[in-house]
Protein backbone atom coordinates (compact mmCIF):
# COMPACT_ATOMS: atom_id res chain seq x y z
CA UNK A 1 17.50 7.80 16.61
CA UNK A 2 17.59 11.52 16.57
CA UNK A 3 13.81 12.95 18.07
CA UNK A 4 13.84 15.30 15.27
CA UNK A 5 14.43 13.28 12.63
CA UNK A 6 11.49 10.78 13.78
CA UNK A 7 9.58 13.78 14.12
CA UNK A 8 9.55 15.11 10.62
CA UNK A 9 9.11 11.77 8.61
CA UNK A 10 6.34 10.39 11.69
CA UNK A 11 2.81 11.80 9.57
CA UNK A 12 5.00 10.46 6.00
CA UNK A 13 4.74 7.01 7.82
CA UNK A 14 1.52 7.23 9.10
CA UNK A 15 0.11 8.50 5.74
CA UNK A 16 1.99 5.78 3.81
CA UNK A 17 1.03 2.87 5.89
CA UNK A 18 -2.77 4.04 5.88
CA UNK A 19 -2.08 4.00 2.10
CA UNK A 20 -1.50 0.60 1.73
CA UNK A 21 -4.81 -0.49 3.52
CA UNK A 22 -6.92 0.90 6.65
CA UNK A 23 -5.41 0.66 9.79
CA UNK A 24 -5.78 0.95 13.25
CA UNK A 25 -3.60 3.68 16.07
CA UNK A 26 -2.28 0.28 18.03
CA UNK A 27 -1.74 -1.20 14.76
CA UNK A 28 0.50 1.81 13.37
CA UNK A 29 2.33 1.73 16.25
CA UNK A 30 3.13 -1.53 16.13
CA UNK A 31 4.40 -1.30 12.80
CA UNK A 32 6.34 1.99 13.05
CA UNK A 33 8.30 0.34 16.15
CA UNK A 34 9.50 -2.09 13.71
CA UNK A 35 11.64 0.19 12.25
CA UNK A 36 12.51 2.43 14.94
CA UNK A 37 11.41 3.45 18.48
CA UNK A 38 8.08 5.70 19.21
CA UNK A 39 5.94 6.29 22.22
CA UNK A 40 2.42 5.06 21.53
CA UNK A 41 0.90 8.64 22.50
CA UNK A 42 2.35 10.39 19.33
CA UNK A 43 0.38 8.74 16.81
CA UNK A 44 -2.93 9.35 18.30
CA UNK A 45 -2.56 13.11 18.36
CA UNK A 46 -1.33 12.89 14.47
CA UNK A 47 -4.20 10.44 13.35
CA UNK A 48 -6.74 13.25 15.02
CA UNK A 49 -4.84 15.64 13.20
CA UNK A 50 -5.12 14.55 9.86
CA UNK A 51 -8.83 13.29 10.32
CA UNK A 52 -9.96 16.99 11.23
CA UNK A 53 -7.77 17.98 8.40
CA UNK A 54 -9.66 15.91 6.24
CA UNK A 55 -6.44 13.78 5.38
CA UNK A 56 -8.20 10.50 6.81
CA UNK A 57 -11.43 9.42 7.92
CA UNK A 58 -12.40 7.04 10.87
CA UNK A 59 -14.70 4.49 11.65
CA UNK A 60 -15.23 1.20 13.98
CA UNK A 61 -15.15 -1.79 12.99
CA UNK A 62 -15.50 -4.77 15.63
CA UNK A 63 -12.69 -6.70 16.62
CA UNK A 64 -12.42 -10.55 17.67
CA UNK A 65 -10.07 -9.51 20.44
CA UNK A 66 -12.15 -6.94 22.21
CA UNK A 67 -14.01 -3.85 21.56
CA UNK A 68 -14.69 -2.06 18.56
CA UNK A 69 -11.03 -0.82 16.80
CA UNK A 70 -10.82 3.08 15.21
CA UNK A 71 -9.74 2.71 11.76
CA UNK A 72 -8.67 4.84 9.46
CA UNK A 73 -8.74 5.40 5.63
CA UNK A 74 -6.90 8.35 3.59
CA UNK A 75 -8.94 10.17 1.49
CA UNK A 76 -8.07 11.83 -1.99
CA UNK A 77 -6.87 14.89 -0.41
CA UNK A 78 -4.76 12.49 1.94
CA UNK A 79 -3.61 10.13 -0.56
CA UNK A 80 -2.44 13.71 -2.47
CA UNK A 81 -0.59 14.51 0.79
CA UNK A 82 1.14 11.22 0.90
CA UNK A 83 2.43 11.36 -2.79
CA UNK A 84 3.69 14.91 -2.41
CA UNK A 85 5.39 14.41 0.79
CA UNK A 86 6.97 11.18 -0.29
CA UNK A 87 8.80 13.02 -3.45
CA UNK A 88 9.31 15.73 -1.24
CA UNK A 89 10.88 12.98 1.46
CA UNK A 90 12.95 11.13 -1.75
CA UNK A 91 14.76 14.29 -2.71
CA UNK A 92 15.64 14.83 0.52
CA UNK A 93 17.23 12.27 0.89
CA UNK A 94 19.45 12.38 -2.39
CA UNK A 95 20.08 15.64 -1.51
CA UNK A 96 21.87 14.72 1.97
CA UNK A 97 23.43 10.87 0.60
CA UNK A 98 24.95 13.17 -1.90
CA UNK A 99 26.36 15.69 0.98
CA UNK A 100 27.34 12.97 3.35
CA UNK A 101 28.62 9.96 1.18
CA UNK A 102 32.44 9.82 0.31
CA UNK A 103 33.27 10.28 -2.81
CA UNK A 104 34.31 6.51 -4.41
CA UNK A 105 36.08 8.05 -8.00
């Protein structure tokens, strides 16, 4: 997949997925890879990002497999973020299936 595309949609994912419950950086990339291929040292950069932008906060919580995990939670201004960026994301997209799809009539 095309480095700039992953690039632009990456903090949509990462705020989306925190959405639906806390989560931790392993965990995030776990799931992202799922879908399509990222290096592990992206997200961390992005999850201090939006912490010191007040997007998410962190905290420890103790793991059976290990040390303590960094989670993180959105907060209103984050959850905000995540809305507007996903309508922002959804017309986007109409807006390029209606450039690039052929037209069926």
């Amino acid at each position: 997949m095309n480095a700039q595309f992953k690039k632009g949609v990456l903090e949509l994912c990462v705020l989306s997925l925190i959405a639906r419950r806390d989560r931790y950086g392993y965990e995030l990339v776990e799931e992202i890879s799922r879908n399509f291929e990222i290096a592990e040292g992206t997200i961390y950069p992005l999850l201090r990002r939006l912490t010191q932008d007040g997007l998410c906060t962190a905290y420890l919580k103790e793991s059976d497999e290990g040390p303590p995990r960094k989670y993180y939670r959105l907060t209103p201004a984050g959850l905000e973020v995540q809305r507007k960026l996903l309508a922002e994301w959804e017309q986007f997209v109409r807006g390029v299936e209606n450039m690039v799809k052929e037209d069926r009539a």
